[in-house]
Protein backbone atom coordinates (compact mmCIF):
# COMPACT_ATOMS: atom_id res chain seq x y z
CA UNK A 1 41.30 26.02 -31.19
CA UNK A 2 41.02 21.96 -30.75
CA UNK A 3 38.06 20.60 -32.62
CA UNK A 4 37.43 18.06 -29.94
CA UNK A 5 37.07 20.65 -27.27
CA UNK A 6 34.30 23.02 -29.56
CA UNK A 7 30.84 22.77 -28.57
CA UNK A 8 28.17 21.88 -31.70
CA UNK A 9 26.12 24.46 -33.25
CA UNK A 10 22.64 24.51 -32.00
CA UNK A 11 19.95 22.98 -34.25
CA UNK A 12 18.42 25.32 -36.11
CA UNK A 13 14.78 25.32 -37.68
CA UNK A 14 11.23 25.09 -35.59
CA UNK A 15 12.08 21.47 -34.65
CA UNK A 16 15.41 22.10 -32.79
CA UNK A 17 14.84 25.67 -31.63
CA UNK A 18 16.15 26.88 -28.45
CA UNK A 19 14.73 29.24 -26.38
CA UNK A 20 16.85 30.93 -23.56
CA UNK A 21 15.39 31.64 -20.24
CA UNK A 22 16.29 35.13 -19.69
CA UNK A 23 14.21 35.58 -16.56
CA UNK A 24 16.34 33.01 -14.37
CA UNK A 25 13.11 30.80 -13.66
CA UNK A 26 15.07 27.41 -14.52
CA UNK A 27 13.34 24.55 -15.75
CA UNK A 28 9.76 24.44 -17.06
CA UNK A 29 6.88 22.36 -16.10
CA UNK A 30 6.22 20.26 -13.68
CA UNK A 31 8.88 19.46 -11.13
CA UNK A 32 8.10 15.77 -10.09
CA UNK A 33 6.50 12.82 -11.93
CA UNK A 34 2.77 12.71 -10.79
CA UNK A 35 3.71 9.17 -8.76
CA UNK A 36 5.79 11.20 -6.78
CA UNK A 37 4.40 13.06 -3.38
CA UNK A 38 5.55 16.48 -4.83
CA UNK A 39 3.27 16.57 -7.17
CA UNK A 40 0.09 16.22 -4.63
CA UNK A 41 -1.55 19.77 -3.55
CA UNK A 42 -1.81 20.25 -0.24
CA UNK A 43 -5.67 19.64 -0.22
CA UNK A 44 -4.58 15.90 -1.63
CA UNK A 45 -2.18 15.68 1.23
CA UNK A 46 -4.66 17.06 3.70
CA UNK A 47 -7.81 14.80 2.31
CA UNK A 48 -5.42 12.03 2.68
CA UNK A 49 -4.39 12.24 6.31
CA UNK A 50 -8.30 12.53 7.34
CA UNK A 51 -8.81 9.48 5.28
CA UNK A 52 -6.14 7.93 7.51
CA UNK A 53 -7.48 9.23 10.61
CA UNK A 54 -10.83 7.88 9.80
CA UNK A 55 -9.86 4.92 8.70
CA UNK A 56 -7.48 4.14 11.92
CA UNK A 57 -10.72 5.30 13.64
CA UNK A 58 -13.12 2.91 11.72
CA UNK A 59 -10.55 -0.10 12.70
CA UNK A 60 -10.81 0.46 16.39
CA UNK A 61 -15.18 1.82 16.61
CA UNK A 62 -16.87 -0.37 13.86
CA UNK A 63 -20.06 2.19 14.94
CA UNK A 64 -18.44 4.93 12.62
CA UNK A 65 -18.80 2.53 9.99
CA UNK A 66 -21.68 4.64 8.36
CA UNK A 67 -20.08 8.22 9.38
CA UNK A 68 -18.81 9.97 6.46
CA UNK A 69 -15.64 11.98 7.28
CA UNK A 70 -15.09 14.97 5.09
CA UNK A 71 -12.62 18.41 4.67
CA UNK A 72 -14.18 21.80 4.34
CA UNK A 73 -11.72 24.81 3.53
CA UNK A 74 -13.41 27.15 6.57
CA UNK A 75 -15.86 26.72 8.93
CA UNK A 76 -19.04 28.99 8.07
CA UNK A 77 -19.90 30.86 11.27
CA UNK A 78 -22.77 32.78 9.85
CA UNK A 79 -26.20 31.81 10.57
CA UNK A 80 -27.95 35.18 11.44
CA UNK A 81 -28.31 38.16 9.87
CA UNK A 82 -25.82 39.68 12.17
CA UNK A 83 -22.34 37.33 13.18
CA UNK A 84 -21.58 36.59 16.67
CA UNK A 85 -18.64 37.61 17.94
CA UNK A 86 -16.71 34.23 17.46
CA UNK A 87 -13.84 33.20 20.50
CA UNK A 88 -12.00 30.84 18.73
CA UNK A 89 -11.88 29.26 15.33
CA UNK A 90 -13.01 25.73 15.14
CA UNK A 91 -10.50 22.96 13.73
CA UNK A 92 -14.04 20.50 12.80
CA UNK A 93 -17.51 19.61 13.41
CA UNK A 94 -20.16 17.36 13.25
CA UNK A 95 -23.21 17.30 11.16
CA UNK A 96 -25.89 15.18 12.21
CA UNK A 97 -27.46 12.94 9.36
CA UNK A 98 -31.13 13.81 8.41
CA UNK A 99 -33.62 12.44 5.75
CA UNK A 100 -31.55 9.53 5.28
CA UNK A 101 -28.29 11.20 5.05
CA UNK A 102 -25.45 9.96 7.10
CA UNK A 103 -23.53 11.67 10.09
CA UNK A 104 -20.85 13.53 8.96
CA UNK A 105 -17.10 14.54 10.71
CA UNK A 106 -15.87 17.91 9.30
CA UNK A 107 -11.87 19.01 9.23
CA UNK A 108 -11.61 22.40 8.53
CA UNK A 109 -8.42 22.50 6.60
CA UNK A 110 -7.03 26.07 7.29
CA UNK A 111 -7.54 26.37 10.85
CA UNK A 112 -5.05 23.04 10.91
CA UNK A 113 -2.78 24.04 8.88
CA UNK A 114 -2.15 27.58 10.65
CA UNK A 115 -1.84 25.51 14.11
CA UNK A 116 0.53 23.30 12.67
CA UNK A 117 4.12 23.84 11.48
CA UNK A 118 4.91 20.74 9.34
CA UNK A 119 3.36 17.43 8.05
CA UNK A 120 4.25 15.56 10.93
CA UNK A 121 2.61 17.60 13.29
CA UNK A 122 -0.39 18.51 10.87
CA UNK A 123 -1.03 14.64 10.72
CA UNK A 124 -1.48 14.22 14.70
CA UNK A 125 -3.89 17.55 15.17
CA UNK A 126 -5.90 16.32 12.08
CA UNK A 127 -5.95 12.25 14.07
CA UNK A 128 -7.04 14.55 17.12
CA UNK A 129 -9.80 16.75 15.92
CA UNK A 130 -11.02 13.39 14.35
CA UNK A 131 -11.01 11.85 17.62
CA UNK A 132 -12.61 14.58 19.37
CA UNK A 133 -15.61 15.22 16.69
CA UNK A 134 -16.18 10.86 17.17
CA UNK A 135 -16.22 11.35 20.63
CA UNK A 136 -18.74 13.99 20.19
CA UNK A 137 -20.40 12.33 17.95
CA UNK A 138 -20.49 8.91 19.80
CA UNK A 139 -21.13 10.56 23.53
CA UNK A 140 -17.62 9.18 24.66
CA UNK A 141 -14.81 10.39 26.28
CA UNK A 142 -12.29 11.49 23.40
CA UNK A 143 -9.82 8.56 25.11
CA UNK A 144 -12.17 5.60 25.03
CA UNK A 145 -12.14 6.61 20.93
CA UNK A 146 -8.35 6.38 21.14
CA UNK A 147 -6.53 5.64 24.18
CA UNK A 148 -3.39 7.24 22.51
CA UNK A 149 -5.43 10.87 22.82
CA UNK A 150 -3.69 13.62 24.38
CA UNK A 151 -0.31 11.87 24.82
CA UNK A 152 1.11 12.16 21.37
């Protein structure tokens, strides 16, 4: 056998140890640097298209200014001691500010993401459940919020 063609001996002692995978699981740890959008959860990547929503929002209606938009995992539909039959699952809400506290716009972040099949189309029905709770909100039609409504 050629000596240029043999492969080195593997280092041996704690510092060069190998370990085989024998479990075919590939590479360890973390797939993409943190700066990369892999690495975000999907409750980062859902946070972060409200905060766009509201933000194109708070561009166009300075009066939501002061309304805090939020994410909640589920809506709670209790409230009774016994639960109404419920028709449909709500996609968001508002809460109206008391004691000092501001109005609030809810996403409810599972709902979406079971209506929608990819980031693309996740990112308009968050934009128009965000719409629809400010027009609520506001006492406006949900297109005088956002003329674009409905047509996307």
């Amino acid at each position: 056998m050629d000596k240029s063609s043999s492969v080195p001996p593997a280092p041996s002692g704690p510092a060069g140890h190998r370990h085989r995978d024998r479990h075919g699981r590939g590479m360890r740890g973390p797939v993409a640097p943190p700066q990369v959008p892999l690495a975000a959860s999907r409750a980062e990547t859902f946070d972060s298209l409200v905060h766009d929503s509201a933000e194109r929002l708070r561009r166009r209606l300075p009066q939501l200014a002061s309304v805090d938009f939020a994410v909640q995992e589920v809506p709670w539909l209790g409230g009774g001691q016994t639960p109404e039959p419920v028709d449909a699952v709500p996609l968001g809400g508002v809460v109206r500010g008391r004691r000092g506290r501001p109005d609030r716009i809810v996403v409810y972040r599972r709902p979406v993401e079971l209506r929608s099949r990819d980031r693309e189309e996740r990112a308009q029905l968050v934009h128009e459940v965000c719409v629809e709770q400010a027009a609520d909100l506001l006492g406006l039609a949900p297109e005088s919020v956002d003329p674009r409504y409905g047509q996307e």
